[in-house]
Each structure stands twice: as C-alpha cells, then as structure tokens.
Protein backbone atom coordinates (compact mmCIF):
# COMPACT_ATOMS: atom_id res chain seq x y z
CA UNK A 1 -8.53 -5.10 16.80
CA UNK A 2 -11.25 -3.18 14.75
CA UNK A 3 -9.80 -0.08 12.83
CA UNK A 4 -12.05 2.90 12.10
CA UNK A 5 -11.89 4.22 8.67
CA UNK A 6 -9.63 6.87 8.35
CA UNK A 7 -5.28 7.91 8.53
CA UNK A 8 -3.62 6.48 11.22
CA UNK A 9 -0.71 8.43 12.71
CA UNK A 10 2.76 6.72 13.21
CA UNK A 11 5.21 4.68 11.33
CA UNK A 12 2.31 2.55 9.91
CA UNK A 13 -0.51 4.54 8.28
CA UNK A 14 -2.87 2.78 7.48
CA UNK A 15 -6.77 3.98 5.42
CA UNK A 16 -9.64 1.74 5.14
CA UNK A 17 -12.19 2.51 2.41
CA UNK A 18 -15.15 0.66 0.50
CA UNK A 19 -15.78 0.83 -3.01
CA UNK A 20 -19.10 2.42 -3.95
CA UNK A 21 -19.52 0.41 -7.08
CA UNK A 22 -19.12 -3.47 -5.69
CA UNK A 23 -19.09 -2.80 -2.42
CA UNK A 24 -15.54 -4.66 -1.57
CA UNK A 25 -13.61 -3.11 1.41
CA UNK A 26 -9.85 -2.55 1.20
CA UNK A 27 -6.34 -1.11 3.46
CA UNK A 28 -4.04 0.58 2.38
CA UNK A 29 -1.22 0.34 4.87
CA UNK A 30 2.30 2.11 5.00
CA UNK A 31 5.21 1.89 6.88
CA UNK A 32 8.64 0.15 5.31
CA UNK A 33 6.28 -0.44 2.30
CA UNK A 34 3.15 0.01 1.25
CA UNK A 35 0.59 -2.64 1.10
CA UNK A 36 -3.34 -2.62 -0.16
CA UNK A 37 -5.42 -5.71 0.39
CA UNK A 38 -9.03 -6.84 -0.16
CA UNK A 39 -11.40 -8.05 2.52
CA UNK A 40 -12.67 -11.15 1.08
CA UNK A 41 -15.32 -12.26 4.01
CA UNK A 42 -13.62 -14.20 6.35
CA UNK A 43 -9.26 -12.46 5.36
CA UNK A 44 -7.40 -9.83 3.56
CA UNK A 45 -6.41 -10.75 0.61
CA UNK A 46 -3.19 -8.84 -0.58
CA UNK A 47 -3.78 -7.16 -4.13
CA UNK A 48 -0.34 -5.43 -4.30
CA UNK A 49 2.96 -4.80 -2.42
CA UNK A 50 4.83 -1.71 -3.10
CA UNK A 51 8.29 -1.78 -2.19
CA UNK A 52 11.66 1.01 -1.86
CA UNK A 53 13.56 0.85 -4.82
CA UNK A 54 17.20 0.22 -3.19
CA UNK A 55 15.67 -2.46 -0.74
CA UNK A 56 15.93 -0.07 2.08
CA UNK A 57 13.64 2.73 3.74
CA UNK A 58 12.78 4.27 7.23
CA UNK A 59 9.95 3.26 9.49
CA UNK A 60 7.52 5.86 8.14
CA UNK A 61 8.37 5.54 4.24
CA UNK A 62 5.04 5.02 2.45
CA UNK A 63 1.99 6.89 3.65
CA UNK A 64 -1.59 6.16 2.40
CA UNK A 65 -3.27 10.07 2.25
CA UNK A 66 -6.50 9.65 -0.07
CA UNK A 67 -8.51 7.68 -2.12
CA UNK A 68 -10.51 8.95 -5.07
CA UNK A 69 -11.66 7.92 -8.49
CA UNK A 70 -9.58 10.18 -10.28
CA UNK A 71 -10.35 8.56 -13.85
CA UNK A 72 -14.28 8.27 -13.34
CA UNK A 73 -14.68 4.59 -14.02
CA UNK A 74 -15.59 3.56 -11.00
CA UNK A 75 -12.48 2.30 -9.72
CA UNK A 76 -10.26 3.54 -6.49
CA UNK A 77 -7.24 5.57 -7.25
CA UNK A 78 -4.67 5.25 -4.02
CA UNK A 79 -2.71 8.72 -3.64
CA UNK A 80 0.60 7.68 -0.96
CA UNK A 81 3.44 10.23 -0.23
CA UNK A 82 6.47 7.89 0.04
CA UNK A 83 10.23 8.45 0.75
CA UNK A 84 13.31 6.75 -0.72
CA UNK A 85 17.05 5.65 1.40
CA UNK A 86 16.70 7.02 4.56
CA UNK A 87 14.73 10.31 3.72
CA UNK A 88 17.14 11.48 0.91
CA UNK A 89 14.06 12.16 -1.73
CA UNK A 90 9.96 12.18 -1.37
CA UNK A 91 7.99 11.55 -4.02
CA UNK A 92 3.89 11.24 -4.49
CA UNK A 93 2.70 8.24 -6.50
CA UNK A 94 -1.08 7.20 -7.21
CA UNK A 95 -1.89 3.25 -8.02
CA UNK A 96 -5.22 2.99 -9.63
CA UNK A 97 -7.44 -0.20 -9.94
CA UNK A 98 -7.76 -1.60 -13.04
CA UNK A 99 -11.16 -3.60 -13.37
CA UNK A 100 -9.21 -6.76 -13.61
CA UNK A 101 -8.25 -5.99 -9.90
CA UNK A 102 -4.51 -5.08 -10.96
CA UNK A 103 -3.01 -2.29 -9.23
CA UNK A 104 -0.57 -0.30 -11.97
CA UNK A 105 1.22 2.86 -11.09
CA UNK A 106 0.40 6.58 -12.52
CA UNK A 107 3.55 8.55 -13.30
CA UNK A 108 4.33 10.87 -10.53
CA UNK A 109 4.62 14.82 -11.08
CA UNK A 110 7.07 16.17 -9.79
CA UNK A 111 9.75 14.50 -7.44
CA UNK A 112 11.69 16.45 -4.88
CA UNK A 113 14.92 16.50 -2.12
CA UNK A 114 15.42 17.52 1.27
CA UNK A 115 18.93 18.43 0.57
C-alpha cells in the first residue's frame, strides 16, 4: 500500500521524508520500537533499530514527530517522543545522520514521569 508523506495516527506512526541533498527517501516508523530505513530502488533498507531499554514497551512507545537538519550539514535529524515500561517515563530523543549513513543518538533534555 502507498503511504503519503506525513504522521500516521495509531500504535504505529510512521513519517516518510526525502533528503534535499541526495535525494534518498526514508521511514521512520514507531510502534514497540522505532525503526528508520532507506529506500534503495527496488526495498527498504533498514539503517537503524531503536529499541526499549528493559526489552519491554506498549503498542504506541516510539513516535516519529519531525525531521529537520538541526546541525546544518545537510543531513536529517529524526526528533521521536518515546515511552519506557508500560508508560512509567517519556522521554524525547533526536538521531541524526552522520554522512557515513550511521544513525547516533543526541542527548535528550529533559526526561519526565507520569507519576
């Protein structure tokens, strides 16, 4: 099924983009984990896998909301709001592209609770 760029509601999130610079498409999908592949031509390749800490987390943990090129070199920055356990703590994370194509996280702000 074709997916329209864009945040898809429900357990699995998922947000298409293109970079400017090469022109290589990419998802960024979310649910138990979140995952951000490459379209390659003809299949997605998988560039990284980012998975709960304590090996467990709800349907709707990891949610893709924006991508931006927060460091100005050209390369997409991948902002997710994600939640740890069952819902215990949130956090926000960005990955950002290196030009090697690895995916390395940036130190998140500040973390919260919902207790």
């Amino acid at each position: 099924k074709e997916v329209e760029s864009g945040v898809k509601k429900g357990p699995r999130a998922m947000l298409v983009f293109q970079d400017r610079k090469s022109g290589a498409r990419f998802a960024v999908v979310g649910g138990r984990a979140l995952v951000i592949a490459r379209w390659d031509g003809s299949r997605w390749i998988v560039e990284h896998v980012q998975k709960p800490i304590e090996k467990k987390a709800i349907a709707g943990a990891y949610k893709p909301r924006a991508v931006v090129d927060m460091t100005h070199d050209g390369q997409p920055s991948v902002v997710f709001h994600g939640l740890e356990g069952f819902g215990e703590t949130y956090f926000d994370e960005t990955l950002v592209r290196s030009k090697d194509g690895h995916w390395h996280t940036v130190e998140a702000g500040i973390h919260g609770s919902t207790a």
